[in-house]
C-alpha atoms as a PDB file:
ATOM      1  CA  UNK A   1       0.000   0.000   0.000  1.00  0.00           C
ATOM      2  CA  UNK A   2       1.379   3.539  -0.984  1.00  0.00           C
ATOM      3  CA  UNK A   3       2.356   6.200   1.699  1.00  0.00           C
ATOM      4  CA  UNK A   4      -0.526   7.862   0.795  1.00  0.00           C
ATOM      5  CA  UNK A   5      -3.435   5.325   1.169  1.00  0.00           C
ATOM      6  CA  UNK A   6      -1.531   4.388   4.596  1.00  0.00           C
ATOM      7  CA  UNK A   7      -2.108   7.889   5.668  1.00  0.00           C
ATOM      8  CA  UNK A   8      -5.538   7.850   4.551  1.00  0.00           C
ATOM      9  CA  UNK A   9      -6.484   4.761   6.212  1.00  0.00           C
ATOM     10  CA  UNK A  10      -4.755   5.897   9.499  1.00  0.00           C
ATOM     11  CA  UNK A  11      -7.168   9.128   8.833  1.00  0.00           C
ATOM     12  CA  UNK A  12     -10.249   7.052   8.482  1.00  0.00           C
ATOM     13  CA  UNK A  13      -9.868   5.381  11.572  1.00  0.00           C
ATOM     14  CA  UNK A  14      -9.102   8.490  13.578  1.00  0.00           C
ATOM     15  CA  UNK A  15     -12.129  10.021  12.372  1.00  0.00           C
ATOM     16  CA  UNK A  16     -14.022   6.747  12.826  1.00  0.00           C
ATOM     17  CA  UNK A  17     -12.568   6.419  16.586  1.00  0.00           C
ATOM     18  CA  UNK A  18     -13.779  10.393  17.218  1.00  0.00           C
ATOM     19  CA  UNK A  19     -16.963   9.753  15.916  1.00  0.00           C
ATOM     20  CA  UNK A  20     -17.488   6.323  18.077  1.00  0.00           C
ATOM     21  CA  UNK A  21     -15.891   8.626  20.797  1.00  0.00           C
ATOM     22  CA  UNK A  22     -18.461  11.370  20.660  1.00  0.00           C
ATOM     23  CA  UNK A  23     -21.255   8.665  19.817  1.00  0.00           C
ATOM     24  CA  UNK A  24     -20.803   6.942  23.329  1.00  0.00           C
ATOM     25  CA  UNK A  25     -20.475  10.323  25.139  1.00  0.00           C
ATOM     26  CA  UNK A  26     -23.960  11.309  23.904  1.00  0.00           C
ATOM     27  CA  UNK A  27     -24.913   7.520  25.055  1.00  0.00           C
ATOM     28  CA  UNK A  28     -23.786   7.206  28.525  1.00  0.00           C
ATOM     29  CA  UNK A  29     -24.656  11.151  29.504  1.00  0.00           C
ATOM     30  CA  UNK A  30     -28.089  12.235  29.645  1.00  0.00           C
ATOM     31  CA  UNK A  31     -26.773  15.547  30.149  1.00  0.00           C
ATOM     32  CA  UNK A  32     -24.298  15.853  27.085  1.00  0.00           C
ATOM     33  CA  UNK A  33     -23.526  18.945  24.728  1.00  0.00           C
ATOM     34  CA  UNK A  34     -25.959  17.540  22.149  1.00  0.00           C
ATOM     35  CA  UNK A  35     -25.245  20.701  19.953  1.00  0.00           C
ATOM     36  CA  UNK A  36     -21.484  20.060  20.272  1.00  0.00           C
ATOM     37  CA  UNK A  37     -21.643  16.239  20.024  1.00  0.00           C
ATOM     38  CA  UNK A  38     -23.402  17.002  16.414  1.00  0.00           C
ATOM     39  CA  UNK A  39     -20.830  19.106  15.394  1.00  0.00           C
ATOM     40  CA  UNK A  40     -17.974  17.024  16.306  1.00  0.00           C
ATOM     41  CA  UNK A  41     -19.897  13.717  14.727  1.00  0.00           C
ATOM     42  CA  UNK A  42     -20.207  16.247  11.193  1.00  0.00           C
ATOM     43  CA  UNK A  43     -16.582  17.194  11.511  1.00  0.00           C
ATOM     44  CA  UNK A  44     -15.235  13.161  11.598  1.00  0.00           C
ATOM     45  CA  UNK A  45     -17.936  12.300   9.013  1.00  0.00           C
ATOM     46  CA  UNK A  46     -16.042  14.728   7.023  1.00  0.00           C
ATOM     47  CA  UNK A  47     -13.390  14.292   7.949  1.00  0.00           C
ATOM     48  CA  UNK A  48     -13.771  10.528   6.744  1.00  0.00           C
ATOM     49  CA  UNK A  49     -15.181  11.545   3.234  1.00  0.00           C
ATOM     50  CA  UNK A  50     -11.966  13.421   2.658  1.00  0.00           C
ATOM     51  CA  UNK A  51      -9.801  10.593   3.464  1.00  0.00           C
ATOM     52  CA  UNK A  52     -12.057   8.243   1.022  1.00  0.00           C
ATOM     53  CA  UNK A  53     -11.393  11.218  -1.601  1.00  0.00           C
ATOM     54  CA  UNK A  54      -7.590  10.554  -1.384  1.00  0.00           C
ATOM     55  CA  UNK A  55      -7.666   6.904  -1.826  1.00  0.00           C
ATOM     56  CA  UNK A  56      -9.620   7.463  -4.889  1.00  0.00           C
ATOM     57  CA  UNK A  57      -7.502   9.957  -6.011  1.00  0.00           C
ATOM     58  CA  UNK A  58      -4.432   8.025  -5.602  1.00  0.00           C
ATOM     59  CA  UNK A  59      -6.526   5.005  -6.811  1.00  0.00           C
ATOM     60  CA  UNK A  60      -6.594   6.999 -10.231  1.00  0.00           C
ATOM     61  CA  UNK A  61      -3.198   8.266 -10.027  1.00  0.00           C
ATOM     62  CA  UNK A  62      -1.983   4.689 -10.107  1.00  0.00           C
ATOM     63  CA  UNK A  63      -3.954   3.835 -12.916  1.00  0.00           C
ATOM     64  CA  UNK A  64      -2.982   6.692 -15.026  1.00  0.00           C
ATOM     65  CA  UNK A  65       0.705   5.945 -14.352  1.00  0.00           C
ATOM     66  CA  UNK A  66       0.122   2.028 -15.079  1.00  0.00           C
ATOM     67  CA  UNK A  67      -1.558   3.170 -18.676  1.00  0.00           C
ATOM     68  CA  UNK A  68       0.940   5.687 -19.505  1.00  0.00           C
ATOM     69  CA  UNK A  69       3.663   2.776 -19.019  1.00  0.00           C
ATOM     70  CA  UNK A  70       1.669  -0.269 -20.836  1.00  0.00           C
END
């Protein structure tokens, strides 16, 4: 895997382990920030979709180079 997916992926599941994170904070307290707890769930769910935007870019950067060199 390229230095970049590996950085992606490693992004993924940082955003995926604040979501969870935030997720569980909103479970176990009745009293939670709901307002902030949203905010921060948007933020990794972006967050995420950037990092999926990368692989896919890199995805098609590989398969550029591969047809420019068949």
């Amino acid at each position: 895997m390229s230095d970049i997916a590996s950085i992606a992926v490693a992004g993924m599941a940082a955003s995926t382990a604040r979501f969870e994170a935030s997720a569980q904070r909103v479970a176990r307290d009745p009293r939670a920030d709901i307002a902030k707890e949203l905010v921060s769930q948007k933020f990794a769910a972006a967050d995420f979709e950037a990092n999926i935007a990368v692989i896919r870019s890199a995805d098609a950067m590989t398969k550029s180079l591969l047809d420019i060199l068949a």
